[in-house]
N, C-alpha and C. Protein backbone atom coordinates (compact mmCIF):
# COMPACT_ATOMS: atom_id res chain seq x y z
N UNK A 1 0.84 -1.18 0.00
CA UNK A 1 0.00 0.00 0.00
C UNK A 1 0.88 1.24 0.00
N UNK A 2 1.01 2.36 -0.98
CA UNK A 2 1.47 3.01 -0.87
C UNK A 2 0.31 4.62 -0.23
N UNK A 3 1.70 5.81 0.20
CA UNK A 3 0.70 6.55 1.27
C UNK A 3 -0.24 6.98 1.08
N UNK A 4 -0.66 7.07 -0.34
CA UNK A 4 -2.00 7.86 -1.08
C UNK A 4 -3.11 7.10 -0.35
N UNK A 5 -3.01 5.55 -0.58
CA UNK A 5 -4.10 4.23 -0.05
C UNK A 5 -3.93 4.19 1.18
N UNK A 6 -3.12 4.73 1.82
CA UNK A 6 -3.23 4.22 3.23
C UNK A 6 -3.81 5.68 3.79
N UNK A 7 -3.33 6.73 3.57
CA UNK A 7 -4.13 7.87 3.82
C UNK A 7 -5.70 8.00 3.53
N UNK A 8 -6.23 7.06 2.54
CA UNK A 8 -7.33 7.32 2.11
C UNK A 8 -8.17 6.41 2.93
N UNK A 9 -7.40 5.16 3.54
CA UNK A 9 -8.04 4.14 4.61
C UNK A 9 -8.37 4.78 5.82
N UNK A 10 -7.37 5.45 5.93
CA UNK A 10 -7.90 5.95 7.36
C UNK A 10 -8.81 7.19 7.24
N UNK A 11 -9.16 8.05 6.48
CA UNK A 11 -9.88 9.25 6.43
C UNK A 11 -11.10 8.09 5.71
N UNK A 12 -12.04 7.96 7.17
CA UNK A 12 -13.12 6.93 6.27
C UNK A 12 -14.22 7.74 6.32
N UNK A 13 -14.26 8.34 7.02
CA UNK A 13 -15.30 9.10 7.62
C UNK A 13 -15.92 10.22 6.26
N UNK A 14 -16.84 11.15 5.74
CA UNK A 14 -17.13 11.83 4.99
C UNK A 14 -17.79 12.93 5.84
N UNK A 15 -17.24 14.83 5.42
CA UNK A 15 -17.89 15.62 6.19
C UNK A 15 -18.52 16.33 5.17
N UNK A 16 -19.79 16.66 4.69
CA UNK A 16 -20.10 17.89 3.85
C UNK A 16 -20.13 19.05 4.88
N UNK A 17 -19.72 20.05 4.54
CA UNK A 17 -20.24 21.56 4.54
C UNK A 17 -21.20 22.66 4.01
N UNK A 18 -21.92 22.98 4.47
CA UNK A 18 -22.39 24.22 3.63
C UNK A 18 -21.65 25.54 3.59
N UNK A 19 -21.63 26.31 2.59
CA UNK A 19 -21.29 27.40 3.46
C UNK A 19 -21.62 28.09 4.35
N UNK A 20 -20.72 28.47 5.22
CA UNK A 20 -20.95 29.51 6.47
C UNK A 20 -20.98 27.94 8.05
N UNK A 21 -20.88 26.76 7.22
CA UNK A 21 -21.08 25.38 8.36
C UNK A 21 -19.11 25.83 9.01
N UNK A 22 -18.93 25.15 10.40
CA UNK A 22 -18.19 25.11 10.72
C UNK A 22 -17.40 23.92 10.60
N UNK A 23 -16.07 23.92 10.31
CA UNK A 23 -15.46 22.36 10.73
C UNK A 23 -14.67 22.55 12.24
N UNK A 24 -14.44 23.89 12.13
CA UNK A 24 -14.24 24.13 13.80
C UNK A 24 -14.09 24.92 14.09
N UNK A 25 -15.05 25.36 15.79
CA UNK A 25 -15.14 26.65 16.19
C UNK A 25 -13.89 27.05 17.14
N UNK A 26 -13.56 28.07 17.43
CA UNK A 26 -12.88 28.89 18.57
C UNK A 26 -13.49 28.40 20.07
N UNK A 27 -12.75 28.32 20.70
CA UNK A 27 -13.18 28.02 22.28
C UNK A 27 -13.15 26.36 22.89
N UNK A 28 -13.17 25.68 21.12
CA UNK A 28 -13.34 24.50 21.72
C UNK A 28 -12.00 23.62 21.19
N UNK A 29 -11.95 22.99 21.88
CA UNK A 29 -10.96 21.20 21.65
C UNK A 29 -10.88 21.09 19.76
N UNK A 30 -10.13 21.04 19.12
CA UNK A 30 -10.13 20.51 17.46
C UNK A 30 -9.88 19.00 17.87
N UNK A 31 -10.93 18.18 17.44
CA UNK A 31 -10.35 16.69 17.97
C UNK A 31 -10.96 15.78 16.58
N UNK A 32 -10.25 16.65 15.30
CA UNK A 32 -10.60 15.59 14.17
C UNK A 32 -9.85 16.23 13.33
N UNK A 33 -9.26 15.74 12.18
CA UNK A 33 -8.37 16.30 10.80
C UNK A 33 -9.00 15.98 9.74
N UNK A 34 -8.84 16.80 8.46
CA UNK A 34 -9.92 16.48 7.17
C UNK A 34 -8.78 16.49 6.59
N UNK A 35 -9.16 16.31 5.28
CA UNK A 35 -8.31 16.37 3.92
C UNK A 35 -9.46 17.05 2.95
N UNK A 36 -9.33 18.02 3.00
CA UNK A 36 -10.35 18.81 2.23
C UNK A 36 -10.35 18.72 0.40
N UNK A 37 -11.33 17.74 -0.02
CA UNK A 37 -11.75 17.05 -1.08
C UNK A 37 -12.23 18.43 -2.28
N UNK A 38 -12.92 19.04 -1.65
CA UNK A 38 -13.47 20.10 -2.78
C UNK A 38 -14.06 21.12 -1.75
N UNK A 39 -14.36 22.56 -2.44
CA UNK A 39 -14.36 24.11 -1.91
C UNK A 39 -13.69 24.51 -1.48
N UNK A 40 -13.42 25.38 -0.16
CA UNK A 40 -13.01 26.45 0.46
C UNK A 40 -13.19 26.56 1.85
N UNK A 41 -12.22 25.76 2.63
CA UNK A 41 -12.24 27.00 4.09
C UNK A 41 -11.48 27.69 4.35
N UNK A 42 -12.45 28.93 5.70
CA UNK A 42 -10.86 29.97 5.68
C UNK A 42 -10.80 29.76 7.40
N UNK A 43 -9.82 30.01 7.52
CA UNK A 43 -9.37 29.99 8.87
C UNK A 43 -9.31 31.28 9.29
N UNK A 44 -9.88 31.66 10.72
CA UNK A 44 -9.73 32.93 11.31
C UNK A 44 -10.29 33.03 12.52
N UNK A 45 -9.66 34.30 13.17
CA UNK A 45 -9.92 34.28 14.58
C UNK A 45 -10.53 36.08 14.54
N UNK A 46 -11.21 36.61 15.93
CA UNK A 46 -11.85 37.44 15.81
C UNK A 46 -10.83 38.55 16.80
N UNK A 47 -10.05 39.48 16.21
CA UNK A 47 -9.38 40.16 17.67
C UNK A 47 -9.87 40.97 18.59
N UNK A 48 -9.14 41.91 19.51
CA UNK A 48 -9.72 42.49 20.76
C UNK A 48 -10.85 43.93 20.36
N UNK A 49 -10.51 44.26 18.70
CA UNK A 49 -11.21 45.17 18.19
C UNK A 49 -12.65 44.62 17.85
N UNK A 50 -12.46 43.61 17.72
CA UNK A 50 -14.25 42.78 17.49
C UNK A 50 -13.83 42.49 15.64
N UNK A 51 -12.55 42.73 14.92
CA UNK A 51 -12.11 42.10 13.28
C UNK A 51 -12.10 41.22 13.11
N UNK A 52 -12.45 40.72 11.84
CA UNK A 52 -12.03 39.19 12.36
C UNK A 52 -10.76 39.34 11.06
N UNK A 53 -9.77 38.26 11.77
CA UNK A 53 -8.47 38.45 10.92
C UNK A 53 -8.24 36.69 10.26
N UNK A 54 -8.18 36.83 8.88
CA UNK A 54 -8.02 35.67 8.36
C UNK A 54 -6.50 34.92 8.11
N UNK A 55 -6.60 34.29 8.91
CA UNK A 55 -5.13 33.28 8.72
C UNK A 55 -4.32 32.91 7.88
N UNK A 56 -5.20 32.27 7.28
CA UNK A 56 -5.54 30.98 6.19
C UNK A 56 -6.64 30.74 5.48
N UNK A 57 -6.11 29.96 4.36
CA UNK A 57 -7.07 29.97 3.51
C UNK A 57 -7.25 27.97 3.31
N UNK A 58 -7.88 27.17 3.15
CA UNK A 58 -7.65 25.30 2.98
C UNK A 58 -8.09 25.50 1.36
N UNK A 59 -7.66 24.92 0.46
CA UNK A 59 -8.17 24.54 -0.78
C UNK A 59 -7.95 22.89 -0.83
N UNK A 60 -8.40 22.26 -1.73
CA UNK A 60 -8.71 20.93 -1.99
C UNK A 60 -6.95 20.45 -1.94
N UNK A 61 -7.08 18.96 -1.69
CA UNK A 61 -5.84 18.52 -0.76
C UNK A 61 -5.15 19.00 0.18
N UNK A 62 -5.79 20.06 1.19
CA UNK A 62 -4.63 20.36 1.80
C UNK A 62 -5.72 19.85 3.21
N UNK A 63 -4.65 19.64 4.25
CA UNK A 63 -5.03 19.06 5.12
C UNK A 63 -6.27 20.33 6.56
N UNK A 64 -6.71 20.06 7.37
CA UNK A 64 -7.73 20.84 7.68
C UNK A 64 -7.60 20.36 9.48
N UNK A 65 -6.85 21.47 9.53
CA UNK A 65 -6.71 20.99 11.23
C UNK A 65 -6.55 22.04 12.37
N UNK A 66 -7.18 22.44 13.97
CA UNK A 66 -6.69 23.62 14.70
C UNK A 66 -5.57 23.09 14.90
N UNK A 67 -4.07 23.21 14.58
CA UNK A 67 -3.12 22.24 14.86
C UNK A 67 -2.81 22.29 16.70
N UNK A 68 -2.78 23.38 16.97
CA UNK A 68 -2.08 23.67 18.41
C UNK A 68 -3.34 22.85 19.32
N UNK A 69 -4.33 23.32 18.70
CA UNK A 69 -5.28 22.57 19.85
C UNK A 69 -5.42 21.09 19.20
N UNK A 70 -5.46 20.56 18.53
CA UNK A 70 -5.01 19.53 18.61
C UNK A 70 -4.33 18.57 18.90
N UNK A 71 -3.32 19.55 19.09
CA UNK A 71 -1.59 18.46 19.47
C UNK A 71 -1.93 18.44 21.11
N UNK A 72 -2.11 19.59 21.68
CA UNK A 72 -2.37 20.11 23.01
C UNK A 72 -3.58 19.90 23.99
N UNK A 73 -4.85 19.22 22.90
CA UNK A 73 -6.00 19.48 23.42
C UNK A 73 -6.77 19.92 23.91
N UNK A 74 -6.28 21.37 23.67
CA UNK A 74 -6.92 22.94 24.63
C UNK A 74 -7.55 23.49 23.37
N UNK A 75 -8.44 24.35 24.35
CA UNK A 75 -9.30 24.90 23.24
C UNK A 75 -8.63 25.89 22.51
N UNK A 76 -8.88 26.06 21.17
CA UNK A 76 -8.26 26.70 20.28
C UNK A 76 -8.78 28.65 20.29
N UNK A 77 -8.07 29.25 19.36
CA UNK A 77 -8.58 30.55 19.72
C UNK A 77 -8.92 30.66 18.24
N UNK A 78 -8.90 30.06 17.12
CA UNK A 78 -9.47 30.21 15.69
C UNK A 78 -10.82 29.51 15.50
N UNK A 79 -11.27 29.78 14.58
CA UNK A 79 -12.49 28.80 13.93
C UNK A 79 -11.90 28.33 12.60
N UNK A 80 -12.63 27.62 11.85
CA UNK A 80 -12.45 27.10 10.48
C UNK A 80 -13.79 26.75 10.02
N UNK A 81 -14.42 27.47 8.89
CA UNK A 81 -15.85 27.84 8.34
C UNK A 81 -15.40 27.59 6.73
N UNK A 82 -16.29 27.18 6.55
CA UNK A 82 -16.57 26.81 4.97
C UNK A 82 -17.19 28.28 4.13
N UNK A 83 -16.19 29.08 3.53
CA UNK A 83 -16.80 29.57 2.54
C UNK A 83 -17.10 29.25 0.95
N UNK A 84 -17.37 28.30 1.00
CA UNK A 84 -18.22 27.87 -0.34
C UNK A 84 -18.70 26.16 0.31
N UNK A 85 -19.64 25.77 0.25
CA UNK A 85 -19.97 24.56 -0.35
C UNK A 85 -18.75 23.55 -0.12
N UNK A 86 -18.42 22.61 1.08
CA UNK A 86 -17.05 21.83 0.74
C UNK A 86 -17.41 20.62 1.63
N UNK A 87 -16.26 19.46 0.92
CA UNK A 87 -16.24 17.99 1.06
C UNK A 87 -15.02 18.00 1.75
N UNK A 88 -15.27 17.44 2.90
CA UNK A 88 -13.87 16.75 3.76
C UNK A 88 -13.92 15.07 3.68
N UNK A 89 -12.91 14.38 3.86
CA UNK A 89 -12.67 13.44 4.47
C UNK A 89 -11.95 13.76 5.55
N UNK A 90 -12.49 12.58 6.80
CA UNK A 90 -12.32 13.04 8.22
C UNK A 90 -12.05 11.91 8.84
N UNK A 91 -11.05 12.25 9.89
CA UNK A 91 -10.67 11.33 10.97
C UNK A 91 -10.87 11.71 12.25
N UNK A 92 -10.92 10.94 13.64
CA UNK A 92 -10.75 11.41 14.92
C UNK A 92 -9.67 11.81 15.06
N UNK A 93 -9.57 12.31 16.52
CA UNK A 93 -8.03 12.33 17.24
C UNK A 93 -7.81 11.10 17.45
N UNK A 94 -8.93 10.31 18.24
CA UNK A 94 -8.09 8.97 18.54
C UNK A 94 -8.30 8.06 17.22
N UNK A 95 -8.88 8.20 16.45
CA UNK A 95 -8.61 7.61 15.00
C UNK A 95 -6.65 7.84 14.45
N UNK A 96 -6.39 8.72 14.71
CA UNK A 96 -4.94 9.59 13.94
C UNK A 96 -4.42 8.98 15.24
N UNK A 97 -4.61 9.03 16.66
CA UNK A 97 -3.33 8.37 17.46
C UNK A 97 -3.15 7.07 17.21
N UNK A 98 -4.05 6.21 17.04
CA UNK A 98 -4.03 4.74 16.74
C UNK A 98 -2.74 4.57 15.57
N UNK A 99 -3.42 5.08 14.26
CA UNK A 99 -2.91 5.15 12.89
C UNK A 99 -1.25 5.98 13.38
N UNK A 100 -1.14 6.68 14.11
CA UNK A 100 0.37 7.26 14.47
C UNK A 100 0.99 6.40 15.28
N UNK A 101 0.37 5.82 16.15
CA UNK A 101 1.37 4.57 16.91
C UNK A 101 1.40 3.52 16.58
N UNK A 102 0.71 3.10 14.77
CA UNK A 102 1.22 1.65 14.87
C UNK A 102 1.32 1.91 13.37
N UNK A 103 1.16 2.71 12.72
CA UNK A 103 1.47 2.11 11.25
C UNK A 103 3.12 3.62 10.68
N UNK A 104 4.14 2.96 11.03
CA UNK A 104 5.45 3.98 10.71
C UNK A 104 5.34 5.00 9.28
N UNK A 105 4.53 4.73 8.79
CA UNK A 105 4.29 5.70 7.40
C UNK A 105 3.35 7.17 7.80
N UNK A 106 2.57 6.91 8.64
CA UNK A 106 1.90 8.06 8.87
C UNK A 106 2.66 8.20 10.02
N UNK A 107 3.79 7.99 11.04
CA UNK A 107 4.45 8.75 11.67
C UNK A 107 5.60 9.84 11.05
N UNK A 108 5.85 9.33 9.73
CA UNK A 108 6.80 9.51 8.55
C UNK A 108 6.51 11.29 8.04
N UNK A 109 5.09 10.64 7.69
CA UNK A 109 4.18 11.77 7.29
C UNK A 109 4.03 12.54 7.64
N UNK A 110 3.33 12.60 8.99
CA UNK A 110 2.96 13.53 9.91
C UNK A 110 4.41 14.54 10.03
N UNK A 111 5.38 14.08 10.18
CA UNK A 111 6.89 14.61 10.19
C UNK A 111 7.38 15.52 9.75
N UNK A 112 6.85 14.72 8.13
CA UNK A 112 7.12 15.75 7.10
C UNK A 112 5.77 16.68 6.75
N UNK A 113 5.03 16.62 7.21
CA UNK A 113 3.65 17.73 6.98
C UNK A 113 3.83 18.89 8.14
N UNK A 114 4.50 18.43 9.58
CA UNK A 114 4.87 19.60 10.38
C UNK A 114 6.24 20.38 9.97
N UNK A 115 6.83 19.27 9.28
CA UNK A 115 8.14 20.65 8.93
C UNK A 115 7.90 21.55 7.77
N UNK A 116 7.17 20.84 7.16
CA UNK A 116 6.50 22.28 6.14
C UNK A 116 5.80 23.40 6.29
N UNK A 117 4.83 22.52 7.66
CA UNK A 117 4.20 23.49 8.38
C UNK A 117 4.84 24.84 8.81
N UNK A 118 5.93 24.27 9.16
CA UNK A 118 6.78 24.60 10.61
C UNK A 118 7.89 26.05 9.42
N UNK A 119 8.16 25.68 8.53
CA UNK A 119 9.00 26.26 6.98
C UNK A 119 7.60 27.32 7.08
N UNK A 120 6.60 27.11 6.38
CA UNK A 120 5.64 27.69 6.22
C UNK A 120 5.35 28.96 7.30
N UNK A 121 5.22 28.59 8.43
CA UNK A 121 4.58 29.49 8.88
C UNK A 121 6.30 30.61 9.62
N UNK A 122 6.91 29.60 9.31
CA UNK A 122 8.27 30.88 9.62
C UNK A 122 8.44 31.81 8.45
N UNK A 123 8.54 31.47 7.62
CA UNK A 123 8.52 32.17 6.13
C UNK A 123 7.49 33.42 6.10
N UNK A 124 6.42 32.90 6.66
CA UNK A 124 5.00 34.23 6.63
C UNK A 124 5.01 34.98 8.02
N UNK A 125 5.46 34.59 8.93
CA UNK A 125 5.64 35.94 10.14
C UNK A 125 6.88 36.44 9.97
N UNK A 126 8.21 35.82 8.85
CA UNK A 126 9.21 36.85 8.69
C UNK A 126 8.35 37.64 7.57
N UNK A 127 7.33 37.62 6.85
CA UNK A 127 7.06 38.74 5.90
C UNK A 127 6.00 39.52 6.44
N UNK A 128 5.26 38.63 7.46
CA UNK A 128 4.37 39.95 8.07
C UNK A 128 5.10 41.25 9.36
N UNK A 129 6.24 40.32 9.70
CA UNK A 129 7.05 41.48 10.29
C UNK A 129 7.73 42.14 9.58
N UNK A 130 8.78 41.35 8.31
CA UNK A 130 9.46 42.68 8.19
C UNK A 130 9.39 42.56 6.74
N UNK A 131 8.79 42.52 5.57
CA UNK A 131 8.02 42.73 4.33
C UNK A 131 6.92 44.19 4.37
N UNK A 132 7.13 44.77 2.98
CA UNK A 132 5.98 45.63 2.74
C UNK A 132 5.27 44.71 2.19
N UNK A 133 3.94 45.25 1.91
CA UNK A 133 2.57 45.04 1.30
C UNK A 133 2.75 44.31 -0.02
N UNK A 134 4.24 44.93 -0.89
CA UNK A 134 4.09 44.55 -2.28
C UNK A 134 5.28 43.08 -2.36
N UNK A 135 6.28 43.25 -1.05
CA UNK A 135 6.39 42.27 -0.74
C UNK A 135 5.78 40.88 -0.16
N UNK A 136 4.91 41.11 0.54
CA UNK A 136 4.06 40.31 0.40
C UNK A 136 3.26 39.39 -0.19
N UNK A 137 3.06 40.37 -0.84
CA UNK A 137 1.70 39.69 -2.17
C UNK A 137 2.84 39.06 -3.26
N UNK A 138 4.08 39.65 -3.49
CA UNK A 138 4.83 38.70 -4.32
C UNK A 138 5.28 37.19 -3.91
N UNK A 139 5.47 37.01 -2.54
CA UNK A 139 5.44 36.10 -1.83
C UNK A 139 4.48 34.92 -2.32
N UNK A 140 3.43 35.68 -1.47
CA UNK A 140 2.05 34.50 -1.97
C UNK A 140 1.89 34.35 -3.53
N UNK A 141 2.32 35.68 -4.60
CA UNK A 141 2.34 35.13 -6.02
C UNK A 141 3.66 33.70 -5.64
N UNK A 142 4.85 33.68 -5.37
CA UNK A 142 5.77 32.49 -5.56
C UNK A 142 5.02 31.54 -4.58
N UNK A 143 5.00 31.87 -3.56
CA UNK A 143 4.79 30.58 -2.87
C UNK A 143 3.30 29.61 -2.88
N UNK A 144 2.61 30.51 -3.14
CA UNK A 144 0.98 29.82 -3.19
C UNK A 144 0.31 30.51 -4.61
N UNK A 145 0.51 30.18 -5.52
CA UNK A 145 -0.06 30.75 -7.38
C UNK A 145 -1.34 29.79 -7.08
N UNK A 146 -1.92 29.51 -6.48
CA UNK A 146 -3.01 28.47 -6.69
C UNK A 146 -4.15 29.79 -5.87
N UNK A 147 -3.60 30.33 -4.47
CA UNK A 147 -4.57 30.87 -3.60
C UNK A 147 -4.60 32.22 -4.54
N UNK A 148 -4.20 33.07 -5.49
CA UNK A 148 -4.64 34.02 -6.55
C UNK A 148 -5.37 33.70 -7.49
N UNK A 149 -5.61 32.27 -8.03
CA UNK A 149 -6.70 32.15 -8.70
C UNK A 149 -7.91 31.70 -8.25
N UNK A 150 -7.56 30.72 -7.20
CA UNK A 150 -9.23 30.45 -6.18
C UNK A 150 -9.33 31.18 -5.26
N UNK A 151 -8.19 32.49 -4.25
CA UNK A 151 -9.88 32.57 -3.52
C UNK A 151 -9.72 34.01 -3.79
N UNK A 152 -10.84 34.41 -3.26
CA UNK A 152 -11.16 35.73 -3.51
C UNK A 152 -10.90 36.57 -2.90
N UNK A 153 -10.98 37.71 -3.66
CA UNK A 153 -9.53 39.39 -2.92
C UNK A 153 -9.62 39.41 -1.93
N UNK A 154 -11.20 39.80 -1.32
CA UNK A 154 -11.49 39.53 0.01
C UNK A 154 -10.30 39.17 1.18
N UNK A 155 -10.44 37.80 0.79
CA UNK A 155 -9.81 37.01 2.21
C UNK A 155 -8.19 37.54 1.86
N UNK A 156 -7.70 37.46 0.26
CA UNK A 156 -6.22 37.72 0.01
C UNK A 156 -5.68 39.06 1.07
N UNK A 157 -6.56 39.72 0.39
CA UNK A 157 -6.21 41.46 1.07
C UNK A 157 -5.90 40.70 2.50
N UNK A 158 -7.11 40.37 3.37
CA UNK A 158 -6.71 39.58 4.88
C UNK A 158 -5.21 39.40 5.37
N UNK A 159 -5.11 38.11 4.33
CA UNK A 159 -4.38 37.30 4.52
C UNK A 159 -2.69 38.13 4.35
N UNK A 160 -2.69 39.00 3.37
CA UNK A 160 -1.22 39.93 3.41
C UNK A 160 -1.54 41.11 4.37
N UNK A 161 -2.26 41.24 4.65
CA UNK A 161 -2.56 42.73 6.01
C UNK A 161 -2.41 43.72 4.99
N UNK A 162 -4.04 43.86 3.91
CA UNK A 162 -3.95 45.28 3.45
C UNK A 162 -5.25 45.45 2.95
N UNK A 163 -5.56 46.35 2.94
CA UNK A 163 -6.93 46.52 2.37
C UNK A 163 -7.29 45.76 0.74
N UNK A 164 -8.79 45.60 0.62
CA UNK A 164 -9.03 45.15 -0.96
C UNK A 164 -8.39 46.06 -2.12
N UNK A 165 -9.13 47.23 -1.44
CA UNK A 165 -8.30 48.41 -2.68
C UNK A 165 -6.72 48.60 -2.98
N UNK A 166 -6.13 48.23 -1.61
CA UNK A 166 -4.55 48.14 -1.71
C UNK A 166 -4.14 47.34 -3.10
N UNK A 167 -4.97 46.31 -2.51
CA UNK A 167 -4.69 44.71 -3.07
C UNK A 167 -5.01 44.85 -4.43
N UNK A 168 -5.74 45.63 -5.16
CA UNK A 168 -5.71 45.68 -6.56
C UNK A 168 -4.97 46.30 -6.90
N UNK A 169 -4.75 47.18 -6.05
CA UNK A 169 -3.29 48.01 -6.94
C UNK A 169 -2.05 47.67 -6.98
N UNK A 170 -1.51 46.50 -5.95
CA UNK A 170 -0.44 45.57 -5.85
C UNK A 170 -0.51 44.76 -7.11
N UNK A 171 -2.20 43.98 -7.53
CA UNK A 171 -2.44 42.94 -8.69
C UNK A 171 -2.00 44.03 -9.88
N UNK A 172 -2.47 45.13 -9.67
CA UNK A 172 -2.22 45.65 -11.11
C UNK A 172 -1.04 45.93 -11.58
N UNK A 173 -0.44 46.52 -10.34
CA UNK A 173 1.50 46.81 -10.49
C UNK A 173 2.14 46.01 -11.10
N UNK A 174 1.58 44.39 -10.98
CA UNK A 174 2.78 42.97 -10.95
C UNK A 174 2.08 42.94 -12.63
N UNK A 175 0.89 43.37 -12.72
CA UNK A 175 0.56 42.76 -14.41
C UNK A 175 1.49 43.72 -15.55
């Protein structure tokens, strides 16, 4: 069995979404992982101003998890909401500890999905600290060309810390 089949054994479970449905709220325990099959979630938390600030964005294959509250089992301070219409495949927590303590390929995995993580999210708080705006958005053009054609300005603007209107005038600069 190679990891595609064995990943797909264990995500047996099926979640639809609607939009605006949650796969997980703020306040509580994240105690399940998806592999998000088709649509859109965005990840975000609400700050002390009452904004809500978007994280992240999940598109199809990428995995769908509060990670910290997960690993930790404390309640998380994000949500994760379906903006469009979307298909998960889903596992428990204790579904994923089982599958992590006895089969060495998804310990393998998991390994290599946190050091990307781990690459990933160092890469984007060195550009939200010390990057401009147009640095930024060139960023997400190299590093993510997929999240400029699916999601929408909206969440992008979010996601680099700048307004929509900024954000077209960054798109228009680079054309």
């Amino acid at each position: 069995m190679d990891t595609s089949e064995i990943l797909e054994s264990l995500f047996s479970e099926k979640s639809e979404l609607k939009k605006g449905d949650f796969f997980h709220q703020s306040g509580t325990v994240c105690n399940r992982i998806g592999i998000l099959q088709s649509g859109m979630l965005k990840y975000f938390y609400i700050n002390n101003e009452g904004e809500e600030i978007v994280r992240w964005m999940a598109l199809p294959g990428d995995y769908v998890i509060s990670l910290s509250s997960f690993i930790t089992e404390t309640a998380s301070f994000e949500s994760i909401v379906a903006v469009k219409p979307s298909s998960l495949l889903v596992m428990s927590k204790q579904q994923w500890n089982q599958a992590y303590q006895n089969i060495p390929t998804v310990q393998q995995l998991w390994t290599n999905e946190l050091e990307q993580l781990c690459i990933g999210y160092e890469s984007r708080i060195h550009n939200l600290i010390a990057a401009n705006a147009q640095q930024r958005y060139l960023w997400l053009l190299q590093h993510e060309p997929r999240f400029l054609k699916e999601v929408p300005n909206k969440y992008l603007a979010k996601i680099i810390g700048v307004t929509p209107r900024h954000l077209s005038r960054l798109m228009l600069a680079e054309k």
